[in-house]
Protein backbone atom coordinates (compact mmCIF):
# COMPACT_ATOMS: atom_id res chain seq x y z
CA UNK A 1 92.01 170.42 -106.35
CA UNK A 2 92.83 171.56 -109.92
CA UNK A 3 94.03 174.46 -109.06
CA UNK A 4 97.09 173.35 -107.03
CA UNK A 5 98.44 171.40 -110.27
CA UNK A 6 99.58 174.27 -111.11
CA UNK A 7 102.14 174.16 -108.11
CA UNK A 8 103.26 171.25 -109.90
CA UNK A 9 104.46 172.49 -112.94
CA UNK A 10 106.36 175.06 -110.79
CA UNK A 11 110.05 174.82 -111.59
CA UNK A 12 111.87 174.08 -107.77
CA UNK A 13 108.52 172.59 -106.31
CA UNK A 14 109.76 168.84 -106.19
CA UNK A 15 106.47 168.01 -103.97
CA UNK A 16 103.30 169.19 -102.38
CA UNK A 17 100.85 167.96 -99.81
CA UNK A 18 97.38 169.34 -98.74
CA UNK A 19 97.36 167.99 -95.39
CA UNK A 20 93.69 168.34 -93.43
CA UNK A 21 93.78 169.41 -89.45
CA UNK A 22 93.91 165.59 -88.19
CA UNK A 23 97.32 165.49 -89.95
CA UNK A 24 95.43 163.41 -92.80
CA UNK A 25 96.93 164.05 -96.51
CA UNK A 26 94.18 165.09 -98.99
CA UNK A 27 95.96 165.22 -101.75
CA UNK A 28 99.00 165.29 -102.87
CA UNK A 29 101.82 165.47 -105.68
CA UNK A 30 105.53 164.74 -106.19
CA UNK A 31 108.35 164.84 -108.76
CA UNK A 32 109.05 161.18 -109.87
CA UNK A 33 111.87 160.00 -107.73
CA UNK A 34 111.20 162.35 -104.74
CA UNK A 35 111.00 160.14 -101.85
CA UNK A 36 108.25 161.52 -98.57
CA UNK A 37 107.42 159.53 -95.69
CA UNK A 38 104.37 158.04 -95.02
CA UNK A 39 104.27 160.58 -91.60
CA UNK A 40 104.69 163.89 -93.37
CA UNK A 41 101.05 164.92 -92.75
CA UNK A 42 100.97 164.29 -89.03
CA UNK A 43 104.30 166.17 -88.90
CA UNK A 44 103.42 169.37 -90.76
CA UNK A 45 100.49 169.98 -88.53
CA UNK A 46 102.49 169.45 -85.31
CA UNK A 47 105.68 172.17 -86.69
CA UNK A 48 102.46 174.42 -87.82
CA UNK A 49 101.08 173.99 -84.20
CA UNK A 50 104.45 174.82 -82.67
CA UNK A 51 105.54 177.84 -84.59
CA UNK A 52 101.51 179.30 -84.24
CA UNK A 53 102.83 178.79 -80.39
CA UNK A 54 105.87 180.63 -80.92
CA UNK A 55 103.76 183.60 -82.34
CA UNK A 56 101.31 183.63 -79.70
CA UNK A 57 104.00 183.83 -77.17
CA UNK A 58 106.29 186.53 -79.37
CA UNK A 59 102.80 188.67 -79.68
CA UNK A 60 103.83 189.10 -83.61
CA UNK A 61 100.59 188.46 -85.00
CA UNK A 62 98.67 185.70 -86.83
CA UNK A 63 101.06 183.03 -88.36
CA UNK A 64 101.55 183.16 -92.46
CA UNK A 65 104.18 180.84 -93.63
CA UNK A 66 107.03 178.45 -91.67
CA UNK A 67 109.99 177.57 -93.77
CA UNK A 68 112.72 174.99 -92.60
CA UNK A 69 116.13 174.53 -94.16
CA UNK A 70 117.56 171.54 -95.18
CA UNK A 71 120.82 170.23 -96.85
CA UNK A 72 118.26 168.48 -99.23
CA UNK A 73 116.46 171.54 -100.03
CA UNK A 74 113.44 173.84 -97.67
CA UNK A 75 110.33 172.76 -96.59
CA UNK A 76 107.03 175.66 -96.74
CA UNK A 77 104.32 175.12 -94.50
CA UNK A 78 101.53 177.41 -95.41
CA UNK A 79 98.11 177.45 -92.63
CA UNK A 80 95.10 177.15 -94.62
CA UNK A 81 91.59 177.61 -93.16
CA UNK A 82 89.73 175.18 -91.48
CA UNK A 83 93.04 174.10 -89.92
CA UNK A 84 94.43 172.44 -92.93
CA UNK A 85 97.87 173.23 -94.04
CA UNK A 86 99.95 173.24 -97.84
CA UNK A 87 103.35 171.60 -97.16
CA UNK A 88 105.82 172.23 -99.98
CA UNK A 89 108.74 170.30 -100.43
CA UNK A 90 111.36 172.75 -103.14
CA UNK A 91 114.60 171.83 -104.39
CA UNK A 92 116.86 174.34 -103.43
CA UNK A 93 116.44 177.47 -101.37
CA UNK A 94 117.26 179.75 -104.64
CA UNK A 95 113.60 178.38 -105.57
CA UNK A 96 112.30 180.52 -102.86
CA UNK A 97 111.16 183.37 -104.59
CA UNK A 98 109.43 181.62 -107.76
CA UNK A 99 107.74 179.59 -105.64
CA UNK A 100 106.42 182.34 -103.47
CA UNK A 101 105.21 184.24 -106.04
CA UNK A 102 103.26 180.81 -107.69
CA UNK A 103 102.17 180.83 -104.31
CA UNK A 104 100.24 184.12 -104.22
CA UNK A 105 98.86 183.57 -107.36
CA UNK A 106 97.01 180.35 -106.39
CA UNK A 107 96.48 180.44 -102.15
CA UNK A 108 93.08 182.91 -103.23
CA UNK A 109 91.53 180.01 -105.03
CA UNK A 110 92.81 177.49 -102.46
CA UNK A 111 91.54 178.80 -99.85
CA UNK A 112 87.83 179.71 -101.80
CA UNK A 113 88.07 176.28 -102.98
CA UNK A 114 88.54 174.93 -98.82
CA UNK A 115 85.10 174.06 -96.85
């Protein structure tokens, strides 16, 4: 999907994943040198799964982003429709905010671009 090249070339995105609902990567991109197990798919849509549980049980609506922090740098989970999910991998958590906003600017032609 051309359109999520442009995550790419986001300064703090060191790798991205478009991961369908069976946990199945569709496509995919990272930094030279970034190493990402060959499980990351399965594992983003079982965290997704967990925190949509958390909001379900917390009543605090539908479910727009999950971030984790790690020494390493956080991970962004972002549900997609049709149960597929963008898992970003940045390098820092002062990234946060540029990536966000890259984020805005391309989820509308993601998510017109999804079946």
């Amino acid at each position: 999907m051309k359109v999520l090249e442009r995550l790419s070339e986001t300064s703090g995105v060191d790798a991205w994943a478009l991961v369908g609902e069976d946990g199945f990567v569709l496509e995919a991109y990272r930094r030279p040198g970034v190493e990402v197990g060959d499980l990351f798919g399965g594992l983003a849509t079982s965290v997704l799964a967990s925190a949509r549980a958390v909001a379900e049980e917390l009543g605090r609506g539908p479910l727009e982003e999950v971030m984790v922090e790690y020494p390493e740098g956080p991970v962004l989970l972002v549900p997609l429709k049709g149960g597929a999910v963008l898992m970003l991998l940045l390098d820092q958590v002062a990234s946060l905010g540029r990536v966000r906003l890259a984020l805005k600017r391309v989820l509308p032609e993601v998510m017109e671009a999804l079946p």
